[in-house]
N, C-alpha and C. Protein backbone atom coordinates (compact mmCIF):
# COMPACT_ATOMS: atom_id res chain seq x y z
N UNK A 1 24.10 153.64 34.68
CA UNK A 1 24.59 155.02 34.70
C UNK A 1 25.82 155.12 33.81
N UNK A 2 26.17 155.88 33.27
CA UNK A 2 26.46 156.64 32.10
C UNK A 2 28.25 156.58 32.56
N UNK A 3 29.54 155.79 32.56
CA UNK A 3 30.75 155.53 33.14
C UNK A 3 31.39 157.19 33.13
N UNK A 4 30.83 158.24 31.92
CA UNK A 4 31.76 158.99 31.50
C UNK A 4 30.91 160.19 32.11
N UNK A 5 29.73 160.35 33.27
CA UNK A 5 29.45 161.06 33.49
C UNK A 5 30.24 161.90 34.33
N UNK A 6 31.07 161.20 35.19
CA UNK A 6 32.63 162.38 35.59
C UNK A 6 33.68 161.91 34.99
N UNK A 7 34.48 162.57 35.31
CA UNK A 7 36.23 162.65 34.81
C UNK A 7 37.00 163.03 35.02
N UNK A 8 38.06 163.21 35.03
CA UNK A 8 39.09 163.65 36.12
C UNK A 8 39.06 165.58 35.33
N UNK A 9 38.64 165.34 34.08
CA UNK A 9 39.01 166.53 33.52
C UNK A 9 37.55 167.30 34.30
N UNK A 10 36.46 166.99 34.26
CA UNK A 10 35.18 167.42 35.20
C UNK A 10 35.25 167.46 36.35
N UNK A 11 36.63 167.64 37.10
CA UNK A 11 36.65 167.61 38.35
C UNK A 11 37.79 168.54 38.80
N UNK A 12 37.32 170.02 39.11
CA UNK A 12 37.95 171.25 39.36
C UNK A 12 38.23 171.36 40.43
N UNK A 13 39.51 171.23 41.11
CA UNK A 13 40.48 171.86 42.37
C UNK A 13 40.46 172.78 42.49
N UNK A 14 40.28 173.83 43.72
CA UNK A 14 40.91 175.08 44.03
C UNK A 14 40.01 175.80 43.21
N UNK A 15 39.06 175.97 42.81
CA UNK A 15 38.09 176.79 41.90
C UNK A 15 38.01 178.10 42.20
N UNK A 16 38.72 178.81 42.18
CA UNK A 16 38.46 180.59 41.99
C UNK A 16 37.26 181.13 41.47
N UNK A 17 36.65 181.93 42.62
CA UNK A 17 35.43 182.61 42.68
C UNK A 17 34.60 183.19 43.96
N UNK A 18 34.03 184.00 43.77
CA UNK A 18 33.80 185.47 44.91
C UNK A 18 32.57 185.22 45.32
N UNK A 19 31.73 184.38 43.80
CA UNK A 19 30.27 184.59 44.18
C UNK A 19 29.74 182.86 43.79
N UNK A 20 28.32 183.02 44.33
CA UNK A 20 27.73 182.00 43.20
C UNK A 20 27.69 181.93 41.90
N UNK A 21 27.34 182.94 41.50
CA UNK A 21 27.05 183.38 40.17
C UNK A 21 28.63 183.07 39.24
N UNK A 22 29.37 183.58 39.93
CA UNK A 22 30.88 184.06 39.62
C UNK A 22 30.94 182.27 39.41
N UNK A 23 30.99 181.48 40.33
CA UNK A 23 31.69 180.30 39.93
C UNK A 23 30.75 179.45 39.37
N UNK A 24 29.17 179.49 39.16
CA UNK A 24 28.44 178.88 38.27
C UNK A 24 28.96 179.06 36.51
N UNK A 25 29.25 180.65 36.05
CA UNK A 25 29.52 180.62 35.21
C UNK A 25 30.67 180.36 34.84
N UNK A 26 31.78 180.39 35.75
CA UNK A 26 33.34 179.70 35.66
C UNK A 26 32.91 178.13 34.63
N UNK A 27 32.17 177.18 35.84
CA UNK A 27 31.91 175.78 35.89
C UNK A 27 31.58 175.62 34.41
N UNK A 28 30.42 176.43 33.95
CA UNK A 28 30.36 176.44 32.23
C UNK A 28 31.08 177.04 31.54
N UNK A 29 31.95 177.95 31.62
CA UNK A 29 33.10 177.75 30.92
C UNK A 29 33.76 176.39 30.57
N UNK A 30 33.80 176.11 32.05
CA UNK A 30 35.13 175.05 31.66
C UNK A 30 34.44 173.49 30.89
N UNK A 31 33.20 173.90 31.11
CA UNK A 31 32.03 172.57 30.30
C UNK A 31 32.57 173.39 28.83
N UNK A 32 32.37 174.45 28.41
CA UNK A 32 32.34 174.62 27.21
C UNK A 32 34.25 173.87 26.77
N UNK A 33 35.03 174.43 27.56
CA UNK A 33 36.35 173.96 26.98
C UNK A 33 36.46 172.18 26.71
N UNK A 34 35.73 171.38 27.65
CA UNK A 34 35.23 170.14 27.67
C UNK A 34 34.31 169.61 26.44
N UNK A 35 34.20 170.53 25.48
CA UNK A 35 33.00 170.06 24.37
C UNK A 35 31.81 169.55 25.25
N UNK A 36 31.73 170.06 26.27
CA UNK A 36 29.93 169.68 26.73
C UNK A 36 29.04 170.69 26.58
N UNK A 37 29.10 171.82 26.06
CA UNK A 37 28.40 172.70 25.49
C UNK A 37 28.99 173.53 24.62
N UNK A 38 27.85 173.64 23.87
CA UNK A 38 28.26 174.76 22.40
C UNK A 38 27.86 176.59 23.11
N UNK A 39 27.09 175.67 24.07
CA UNK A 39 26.33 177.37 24.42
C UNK A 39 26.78 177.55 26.34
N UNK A 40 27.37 177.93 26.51
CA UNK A 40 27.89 178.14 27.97
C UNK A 40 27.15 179.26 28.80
N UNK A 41 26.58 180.46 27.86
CA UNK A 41 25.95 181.33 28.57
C UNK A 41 24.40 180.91 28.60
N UNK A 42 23.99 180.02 27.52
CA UNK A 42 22.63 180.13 28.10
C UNK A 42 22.74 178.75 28.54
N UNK A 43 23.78 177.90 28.76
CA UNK A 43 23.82 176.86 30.48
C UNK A 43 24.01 177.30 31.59
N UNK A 44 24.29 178.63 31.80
CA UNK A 44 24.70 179.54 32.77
C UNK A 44 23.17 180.12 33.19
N UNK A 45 22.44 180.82 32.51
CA UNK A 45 21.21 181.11 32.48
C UNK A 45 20.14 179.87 32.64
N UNK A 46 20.18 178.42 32.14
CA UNK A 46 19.59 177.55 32.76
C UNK A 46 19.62 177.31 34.04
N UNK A 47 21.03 177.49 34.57
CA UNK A 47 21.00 177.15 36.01
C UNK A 47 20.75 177.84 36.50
N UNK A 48 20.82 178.88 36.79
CA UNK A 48 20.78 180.53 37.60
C UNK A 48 19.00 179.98 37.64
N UNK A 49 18.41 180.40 36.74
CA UNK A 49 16.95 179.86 36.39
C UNK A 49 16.18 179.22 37.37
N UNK A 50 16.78 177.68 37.31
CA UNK A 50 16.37 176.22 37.96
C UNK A 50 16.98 176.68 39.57
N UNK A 51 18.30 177.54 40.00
CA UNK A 51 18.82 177.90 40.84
C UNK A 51 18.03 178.83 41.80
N UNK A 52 16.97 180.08 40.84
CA UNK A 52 16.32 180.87 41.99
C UNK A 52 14.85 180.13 41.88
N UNK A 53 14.17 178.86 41.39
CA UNK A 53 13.50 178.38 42.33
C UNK A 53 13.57 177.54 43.36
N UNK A 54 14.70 176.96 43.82
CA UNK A 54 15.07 176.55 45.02
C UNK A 54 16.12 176.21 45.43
N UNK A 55 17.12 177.16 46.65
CA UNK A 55 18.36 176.98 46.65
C UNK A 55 18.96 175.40 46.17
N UNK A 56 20.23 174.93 45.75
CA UNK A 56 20.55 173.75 46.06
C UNK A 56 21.47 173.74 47.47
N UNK A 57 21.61 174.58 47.97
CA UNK A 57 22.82 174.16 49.23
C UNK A 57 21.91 172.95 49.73
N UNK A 58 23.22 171.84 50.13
CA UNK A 58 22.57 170.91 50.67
C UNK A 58 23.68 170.46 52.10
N UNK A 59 23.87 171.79 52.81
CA UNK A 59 24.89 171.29 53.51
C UNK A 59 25.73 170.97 53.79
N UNK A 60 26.63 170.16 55.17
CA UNK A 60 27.69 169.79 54.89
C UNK A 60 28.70 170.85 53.92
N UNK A 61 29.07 171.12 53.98
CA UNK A 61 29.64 172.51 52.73
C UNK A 61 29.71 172.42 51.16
N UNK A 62 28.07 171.77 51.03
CA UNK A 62 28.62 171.12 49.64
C UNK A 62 26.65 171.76 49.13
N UNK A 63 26.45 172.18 47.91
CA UNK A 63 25.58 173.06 47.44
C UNK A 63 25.88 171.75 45.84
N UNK A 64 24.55 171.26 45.62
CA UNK A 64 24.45 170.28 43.83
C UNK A 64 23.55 171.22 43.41
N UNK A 65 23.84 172.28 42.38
CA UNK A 65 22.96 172.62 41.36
C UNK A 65 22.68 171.55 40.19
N UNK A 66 21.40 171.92 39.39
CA UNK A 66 21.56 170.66 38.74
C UNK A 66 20.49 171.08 37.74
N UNK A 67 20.34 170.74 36.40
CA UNK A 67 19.36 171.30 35.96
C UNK A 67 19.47 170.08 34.29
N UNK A 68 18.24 170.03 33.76
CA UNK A 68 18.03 169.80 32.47
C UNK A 68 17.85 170.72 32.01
N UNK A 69 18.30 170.76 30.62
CA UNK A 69 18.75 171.84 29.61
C UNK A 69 19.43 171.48 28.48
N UNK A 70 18.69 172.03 27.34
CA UNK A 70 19.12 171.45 25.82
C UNK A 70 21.02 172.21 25.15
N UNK A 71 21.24 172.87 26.77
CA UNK A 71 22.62 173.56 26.42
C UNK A 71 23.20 172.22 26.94
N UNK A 72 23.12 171.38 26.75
CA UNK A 72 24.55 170.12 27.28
C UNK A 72 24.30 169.33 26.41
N UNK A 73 25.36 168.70 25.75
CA UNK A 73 25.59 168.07 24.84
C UNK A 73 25.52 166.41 25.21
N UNK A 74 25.32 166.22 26.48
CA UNK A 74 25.79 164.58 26.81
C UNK A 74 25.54 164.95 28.49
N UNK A 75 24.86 164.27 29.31
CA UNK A 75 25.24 164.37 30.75
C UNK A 75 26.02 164.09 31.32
N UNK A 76 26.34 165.39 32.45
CA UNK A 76 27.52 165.61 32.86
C UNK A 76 27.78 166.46 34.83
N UNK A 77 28.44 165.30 35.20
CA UNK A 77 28.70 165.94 36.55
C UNK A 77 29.97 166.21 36.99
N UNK A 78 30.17 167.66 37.40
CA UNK A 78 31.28 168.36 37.94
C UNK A 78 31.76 167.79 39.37
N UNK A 79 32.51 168.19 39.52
CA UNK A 79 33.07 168.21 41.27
C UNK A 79 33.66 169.37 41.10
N UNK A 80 33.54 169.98 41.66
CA UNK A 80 34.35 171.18 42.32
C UNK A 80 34.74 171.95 43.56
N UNK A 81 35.58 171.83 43.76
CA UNK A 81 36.05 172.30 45.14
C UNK A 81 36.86 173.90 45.50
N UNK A 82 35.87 174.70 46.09
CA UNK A 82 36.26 176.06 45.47
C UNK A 82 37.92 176.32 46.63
N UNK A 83 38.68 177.16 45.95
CA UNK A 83 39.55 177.63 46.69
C UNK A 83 39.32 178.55 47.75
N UNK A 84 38.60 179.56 48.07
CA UNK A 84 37.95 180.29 49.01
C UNK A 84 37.52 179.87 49.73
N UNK A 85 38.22 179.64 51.13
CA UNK A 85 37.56 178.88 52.66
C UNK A 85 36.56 179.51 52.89
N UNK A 86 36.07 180.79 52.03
CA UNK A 86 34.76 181.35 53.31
C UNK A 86 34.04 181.23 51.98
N UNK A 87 33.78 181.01 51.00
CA UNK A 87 32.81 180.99 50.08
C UNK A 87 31.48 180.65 50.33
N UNK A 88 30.26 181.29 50.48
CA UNK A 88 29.32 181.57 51.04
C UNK A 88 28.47 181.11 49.41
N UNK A 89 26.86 180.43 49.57
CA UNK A 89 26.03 180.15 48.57
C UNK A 89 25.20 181.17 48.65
N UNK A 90 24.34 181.35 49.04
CA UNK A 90 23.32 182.37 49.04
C UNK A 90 23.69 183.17 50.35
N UNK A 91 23.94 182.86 51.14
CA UNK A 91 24.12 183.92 52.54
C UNK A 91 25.08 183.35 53.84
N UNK A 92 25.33 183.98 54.22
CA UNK A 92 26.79 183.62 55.06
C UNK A 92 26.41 182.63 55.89
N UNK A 93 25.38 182.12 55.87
CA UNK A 93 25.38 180.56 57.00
C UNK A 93 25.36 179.23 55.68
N UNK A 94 25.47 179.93 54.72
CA UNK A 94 25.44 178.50 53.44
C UNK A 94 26.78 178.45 53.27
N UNK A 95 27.34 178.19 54.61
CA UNK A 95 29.55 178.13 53.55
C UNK A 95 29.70 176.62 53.12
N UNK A 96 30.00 176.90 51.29
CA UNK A 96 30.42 176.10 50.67
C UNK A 96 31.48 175.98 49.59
N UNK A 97 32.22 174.72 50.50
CA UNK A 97 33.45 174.55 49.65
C UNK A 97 32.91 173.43 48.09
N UNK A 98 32.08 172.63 48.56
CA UNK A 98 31.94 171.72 47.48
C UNK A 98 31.09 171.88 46.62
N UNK A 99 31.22 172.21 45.07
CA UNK A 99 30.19 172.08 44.15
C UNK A 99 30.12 171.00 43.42
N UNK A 100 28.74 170.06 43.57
CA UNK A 100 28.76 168.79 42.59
C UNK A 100 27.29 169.75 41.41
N UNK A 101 27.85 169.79 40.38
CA UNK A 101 27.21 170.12 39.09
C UNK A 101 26.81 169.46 38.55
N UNK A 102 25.46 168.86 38.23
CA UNK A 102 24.66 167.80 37.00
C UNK A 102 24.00 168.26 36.15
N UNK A 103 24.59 168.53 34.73
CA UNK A 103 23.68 169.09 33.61
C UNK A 103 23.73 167.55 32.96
N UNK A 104 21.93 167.64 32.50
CA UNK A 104 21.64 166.71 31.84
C UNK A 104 20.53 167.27 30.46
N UNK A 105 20.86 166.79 29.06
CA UNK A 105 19.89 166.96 27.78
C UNK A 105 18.35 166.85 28.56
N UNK A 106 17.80 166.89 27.81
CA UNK A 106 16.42 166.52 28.00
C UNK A 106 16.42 165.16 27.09
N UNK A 107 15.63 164.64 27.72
CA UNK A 107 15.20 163.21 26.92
C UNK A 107 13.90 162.95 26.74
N UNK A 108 13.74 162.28 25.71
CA UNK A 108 12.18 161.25 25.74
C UNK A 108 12.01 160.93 26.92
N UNK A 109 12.72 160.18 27.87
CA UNK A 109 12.05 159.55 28.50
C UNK A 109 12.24 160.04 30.04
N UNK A 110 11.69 160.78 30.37
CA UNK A 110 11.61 161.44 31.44
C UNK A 110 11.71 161.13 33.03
N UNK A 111 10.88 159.52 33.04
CA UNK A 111 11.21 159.13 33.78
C UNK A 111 12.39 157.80 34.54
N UNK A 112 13.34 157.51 33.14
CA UNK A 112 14.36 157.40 33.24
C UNK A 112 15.73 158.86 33.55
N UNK A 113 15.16 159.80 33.33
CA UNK A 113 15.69 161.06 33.59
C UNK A 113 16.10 160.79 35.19
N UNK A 114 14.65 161.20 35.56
CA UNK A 114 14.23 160.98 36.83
C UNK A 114 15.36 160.41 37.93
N UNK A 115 15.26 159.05 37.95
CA UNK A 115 15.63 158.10 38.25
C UNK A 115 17.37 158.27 38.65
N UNK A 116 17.86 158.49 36.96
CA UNK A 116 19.22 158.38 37.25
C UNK A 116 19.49 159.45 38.09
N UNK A 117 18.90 160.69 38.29
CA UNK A 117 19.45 162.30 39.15
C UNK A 117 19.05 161.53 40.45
N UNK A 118 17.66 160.90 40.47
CA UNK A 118 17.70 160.58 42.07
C UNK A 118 19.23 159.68 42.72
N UNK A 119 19.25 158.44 41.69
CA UNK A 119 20.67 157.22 42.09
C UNK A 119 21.76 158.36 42.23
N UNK A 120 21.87 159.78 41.05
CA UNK A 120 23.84 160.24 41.53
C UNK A 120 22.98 161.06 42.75
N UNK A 121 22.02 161.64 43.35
CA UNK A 121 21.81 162.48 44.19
C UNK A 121 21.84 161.58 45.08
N UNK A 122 21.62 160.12 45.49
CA UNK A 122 21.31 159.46 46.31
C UNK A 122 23.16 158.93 46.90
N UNK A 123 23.16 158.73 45.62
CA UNK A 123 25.29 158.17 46.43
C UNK A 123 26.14 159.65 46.63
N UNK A 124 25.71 161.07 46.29
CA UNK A 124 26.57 162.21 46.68
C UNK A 124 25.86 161.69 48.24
N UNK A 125 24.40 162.19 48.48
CA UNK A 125 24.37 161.91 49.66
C UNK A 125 24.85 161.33 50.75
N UNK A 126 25.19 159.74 50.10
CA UNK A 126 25.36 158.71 51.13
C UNK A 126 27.23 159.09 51.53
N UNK A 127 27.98 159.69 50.76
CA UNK A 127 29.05 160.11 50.96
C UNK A 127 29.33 161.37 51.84
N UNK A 128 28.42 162.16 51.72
CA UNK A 128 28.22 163.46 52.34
C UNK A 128 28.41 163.23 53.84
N UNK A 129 27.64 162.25 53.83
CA UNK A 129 27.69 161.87 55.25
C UNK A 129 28.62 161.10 55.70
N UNK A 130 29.92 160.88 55.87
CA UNK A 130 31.06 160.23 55.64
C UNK A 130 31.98 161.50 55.97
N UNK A 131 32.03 162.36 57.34
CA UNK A 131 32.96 162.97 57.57
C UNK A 131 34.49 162.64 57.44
N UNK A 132 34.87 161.71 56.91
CA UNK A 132 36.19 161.21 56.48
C UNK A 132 36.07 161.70 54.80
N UNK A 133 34.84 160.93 54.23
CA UNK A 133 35.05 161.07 52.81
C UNK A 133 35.06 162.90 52.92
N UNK A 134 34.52 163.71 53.24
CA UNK A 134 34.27 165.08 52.95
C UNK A 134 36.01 165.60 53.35
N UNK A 135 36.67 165.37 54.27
CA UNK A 135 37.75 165.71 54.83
C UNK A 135 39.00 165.29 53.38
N UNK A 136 38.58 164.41 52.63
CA UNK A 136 39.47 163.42 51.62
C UNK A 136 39.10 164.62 50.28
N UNK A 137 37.85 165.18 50.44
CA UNK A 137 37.55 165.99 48.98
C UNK A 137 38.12 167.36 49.33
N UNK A 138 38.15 167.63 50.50
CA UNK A 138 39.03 169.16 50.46
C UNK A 138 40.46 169.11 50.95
N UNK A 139 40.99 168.11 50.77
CA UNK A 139 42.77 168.15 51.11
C UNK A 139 43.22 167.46 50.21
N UNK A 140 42.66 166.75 49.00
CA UNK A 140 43.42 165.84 48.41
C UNK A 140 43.77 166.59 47.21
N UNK A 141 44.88 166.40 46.80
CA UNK A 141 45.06 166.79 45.61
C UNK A 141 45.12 166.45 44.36
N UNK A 142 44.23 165.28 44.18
CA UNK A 142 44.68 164.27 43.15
C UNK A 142 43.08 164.26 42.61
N UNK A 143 42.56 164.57 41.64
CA UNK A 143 41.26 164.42 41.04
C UNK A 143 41.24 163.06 41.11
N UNK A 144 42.03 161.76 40.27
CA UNK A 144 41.60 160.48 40.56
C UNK A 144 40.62 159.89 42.04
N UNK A 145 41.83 160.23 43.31
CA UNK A 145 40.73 160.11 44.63
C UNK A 145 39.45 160.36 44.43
N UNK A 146 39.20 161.16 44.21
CA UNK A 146 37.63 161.73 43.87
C UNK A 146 36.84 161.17 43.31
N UNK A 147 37.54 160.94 42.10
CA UNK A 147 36.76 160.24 40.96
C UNK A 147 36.36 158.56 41.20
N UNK A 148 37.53 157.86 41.66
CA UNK A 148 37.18 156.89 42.42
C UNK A 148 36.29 156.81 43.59
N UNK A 149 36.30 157.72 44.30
CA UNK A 149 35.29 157.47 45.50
C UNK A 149 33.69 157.54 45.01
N UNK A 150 33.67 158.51 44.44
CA UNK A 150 32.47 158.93 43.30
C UNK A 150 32.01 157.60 42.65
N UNK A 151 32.84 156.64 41.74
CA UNK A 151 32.45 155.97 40.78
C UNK A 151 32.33 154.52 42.07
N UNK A 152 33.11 154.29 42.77
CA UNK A 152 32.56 153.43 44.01
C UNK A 152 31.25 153.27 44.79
N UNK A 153 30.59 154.61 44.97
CA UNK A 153 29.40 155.02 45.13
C UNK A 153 28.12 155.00 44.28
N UNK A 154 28.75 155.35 43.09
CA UNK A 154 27.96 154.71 42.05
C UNK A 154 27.50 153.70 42.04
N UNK A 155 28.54 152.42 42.26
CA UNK A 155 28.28 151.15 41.96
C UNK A 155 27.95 150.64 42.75
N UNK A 156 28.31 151.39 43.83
CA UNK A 156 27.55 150.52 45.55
C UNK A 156 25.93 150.47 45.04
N UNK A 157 25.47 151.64 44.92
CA UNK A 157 24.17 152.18 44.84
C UNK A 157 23.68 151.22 43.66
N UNK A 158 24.45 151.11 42.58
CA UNK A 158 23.64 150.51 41.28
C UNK A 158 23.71 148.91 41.78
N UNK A 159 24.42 148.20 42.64
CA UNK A 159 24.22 147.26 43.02
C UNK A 159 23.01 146.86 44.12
N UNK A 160 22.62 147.51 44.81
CA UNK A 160 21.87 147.80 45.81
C UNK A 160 20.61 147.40 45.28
């Protein structure tokens, strides 16, 4: 897996926003200020896309949109942690504070694609469940924490 797929700079505190929509297209903004896309509105429109065929809320207060799309320049996963305690995904029983974002190119090889979304979907998971780790992503203020716990998980998993 890819060392530079997060970063402290890919990892948004306090994220201001009202809606889904509202902070999906924030998130590509701030990919575009990141040089991970040339095109931010139609990575915005990829996800929305990949987004109304099946929610991502996945609970826990944490919603992974995630999509392949020739708008990303390099694969790339967000953290984001919205500032709005009641921030709602699709409807007021989806309250979510945590957005993990994975835009990935398209590749030849598809089922190396595959694979790597299952391994980062598989260690967000295994953390998710870690009511300590979830308590550490919405009070901390330090993107490093994050990023470390993240890249720990990684490697648990790639060792495994």
């Amino acid at each position: 897996m890819n060392q530079k797929l997060i970063t402290e700079q890919s990892i948004l505190l306090d994220f201001e926003a009202d809606s889904k929509d509202e902070a999906l297209y924030g998130i590509c903004a701030q990919l575009f200020l990141l040089r991970k896309t040339s095109n931010p509105s139609g990575l915005y429109k990829d996800i929305i896309q990949r987004e109304n065929v099946v929610s991502t809320f996945a609970g826990q207060h944490t919603a992974i949109p995630h999509v392949i799309t020739q708008h990303i320049n390099e694969p790339v996963l967000c953290f984001v942690r919205m500032q709005n305690p009641d921030f709602c995904w699709n409807s007021a029983d989806e309250d979510v504070r945590i957005i993990f974002l994975l835009a990935v190119p398209p590749k030849e090889n598809l089922q190396k694609l595959r694979e790597s979304q299952s391994y980062v979907f598989s260690s967000i998971a295994q953390l998710m469940n870690d009511p300590q780790m979830i308590e550490c992503w919405l009070t901390t203020s330090e993107e490093r924490v994050i990023l470390d716990s993240l890249q720990l998980a990684f490697k648990s998993n790639l060792d495994n």
